[in-house]
Protein backbone atom coordinates (compact mmCIF):
# COMPACT_ATOMS: atom_id res chain seq x y z
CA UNK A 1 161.25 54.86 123.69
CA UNK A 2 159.67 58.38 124.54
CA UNK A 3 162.04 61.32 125.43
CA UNK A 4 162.13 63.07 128.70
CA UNK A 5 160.01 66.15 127.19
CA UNK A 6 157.68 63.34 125.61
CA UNK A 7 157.10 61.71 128.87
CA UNK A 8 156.80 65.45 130.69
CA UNK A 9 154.05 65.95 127.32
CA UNK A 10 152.25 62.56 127.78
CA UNK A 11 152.16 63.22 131.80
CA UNK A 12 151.00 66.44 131.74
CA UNK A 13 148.47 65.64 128.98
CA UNK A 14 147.03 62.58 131.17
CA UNK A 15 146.64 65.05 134.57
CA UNK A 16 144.46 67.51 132.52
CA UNK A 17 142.21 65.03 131.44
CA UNK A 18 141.95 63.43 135.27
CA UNK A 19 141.29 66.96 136.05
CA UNK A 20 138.48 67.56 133.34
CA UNK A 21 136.76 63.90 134.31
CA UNK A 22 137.23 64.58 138.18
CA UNK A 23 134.79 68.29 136.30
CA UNK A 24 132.97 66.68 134.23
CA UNK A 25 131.76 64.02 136.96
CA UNK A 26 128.12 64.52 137.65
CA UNK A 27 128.34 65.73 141.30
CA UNK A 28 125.78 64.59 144.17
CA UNK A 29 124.31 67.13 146.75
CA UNK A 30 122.94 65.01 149.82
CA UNK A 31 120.49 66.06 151.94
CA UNK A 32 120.17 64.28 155.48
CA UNK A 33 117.48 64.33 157.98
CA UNK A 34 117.78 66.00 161.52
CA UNK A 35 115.17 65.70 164.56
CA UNK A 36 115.88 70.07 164.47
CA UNK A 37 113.68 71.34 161.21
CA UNK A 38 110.24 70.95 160.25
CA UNK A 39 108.79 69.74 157.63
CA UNK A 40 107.87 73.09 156.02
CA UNK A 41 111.83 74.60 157.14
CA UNK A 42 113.24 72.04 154.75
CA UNK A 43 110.43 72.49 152.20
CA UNK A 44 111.24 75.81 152.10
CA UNK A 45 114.75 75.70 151.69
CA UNK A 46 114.49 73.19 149.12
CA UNK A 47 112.64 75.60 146.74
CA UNK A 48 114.60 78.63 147.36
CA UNK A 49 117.96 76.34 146.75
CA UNK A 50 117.25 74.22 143.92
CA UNK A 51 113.96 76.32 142.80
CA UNK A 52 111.94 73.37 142.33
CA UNK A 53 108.61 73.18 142.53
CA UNK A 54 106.69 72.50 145.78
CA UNK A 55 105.00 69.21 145.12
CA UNK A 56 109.15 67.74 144.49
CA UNK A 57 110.60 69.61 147.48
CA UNK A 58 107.54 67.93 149.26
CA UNK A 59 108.78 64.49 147.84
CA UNK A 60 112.49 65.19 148.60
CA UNK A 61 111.50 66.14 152.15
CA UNK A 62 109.78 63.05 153.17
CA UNK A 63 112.33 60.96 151.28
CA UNK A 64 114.89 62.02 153.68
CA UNK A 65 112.34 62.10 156.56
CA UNK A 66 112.09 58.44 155.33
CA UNK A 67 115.08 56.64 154.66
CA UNK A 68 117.58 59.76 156.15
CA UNK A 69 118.89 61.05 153.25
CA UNK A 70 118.01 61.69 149.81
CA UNK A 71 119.95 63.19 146.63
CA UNK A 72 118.43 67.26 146.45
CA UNK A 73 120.25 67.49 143.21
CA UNK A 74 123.30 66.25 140.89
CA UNK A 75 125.35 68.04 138.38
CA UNK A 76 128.12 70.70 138.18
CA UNK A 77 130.06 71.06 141.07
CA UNK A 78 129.60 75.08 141.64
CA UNK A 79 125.79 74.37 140.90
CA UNK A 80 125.91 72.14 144.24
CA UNK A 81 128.56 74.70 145.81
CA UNK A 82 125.72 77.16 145.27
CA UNK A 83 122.68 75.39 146.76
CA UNK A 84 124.51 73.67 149.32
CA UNK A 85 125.46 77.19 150.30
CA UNK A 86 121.72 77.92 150.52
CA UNK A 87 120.51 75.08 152.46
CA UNK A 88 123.06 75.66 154.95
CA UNK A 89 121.62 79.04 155.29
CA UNK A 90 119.71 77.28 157.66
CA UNK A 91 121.76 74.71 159.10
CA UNK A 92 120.69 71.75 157.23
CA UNK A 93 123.15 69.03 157.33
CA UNK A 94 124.64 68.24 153.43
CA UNK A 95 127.78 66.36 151.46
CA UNK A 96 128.49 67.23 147.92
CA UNK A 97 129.85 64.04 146.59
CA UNK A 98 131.64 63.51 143.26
């Protein structure tokens, strides 16, 4: 039977690795399509955010265009924090998912 300081241990020890999966979880920047930007607004956008190149923004663009949404990028959560930041810049409509 575990102690009261060796249950307080084995909690606290489970909530920091929760908290360092919930981190670790690849996080998923959604972009979805709105009748208000063009094609080359988004385009734009898309390259200065995620600084890909402009044949991929092009592909990302008409994805979304296409089926109204499409995944502009997955990792870190301040990475998506950061572009989601920039394509709101503009007032594209986003979710950062984890």
């Amino acid at each position: 039977m575990l102690s009261g300081t060796e249950v307080e241990e084995t909690t606290e020890t489970k909530e920091k690795e929760e908290v360092k999966d919930a981190v670790d979880t690849p996080w998923r920047l959604i972009l979805y399509d709105d009748d208000i930007h063009t094609f080359d607004e988004v385009i734009s956008q898309l390259m200065k955010a995620t600084g890909c190149s402009l044949s991929e923004a092009e592909d990302k663009t008409w994805k979304v265009h296409n089926e109204g949404k499409a995944l502009v990028h997955e990792g870190e959560f301040e990475e998506c924090l950061r572009i989601d930041g920039v394509l709101k810049e503009i007032q594209l409509v986003t979710e950062i998912k984890g």
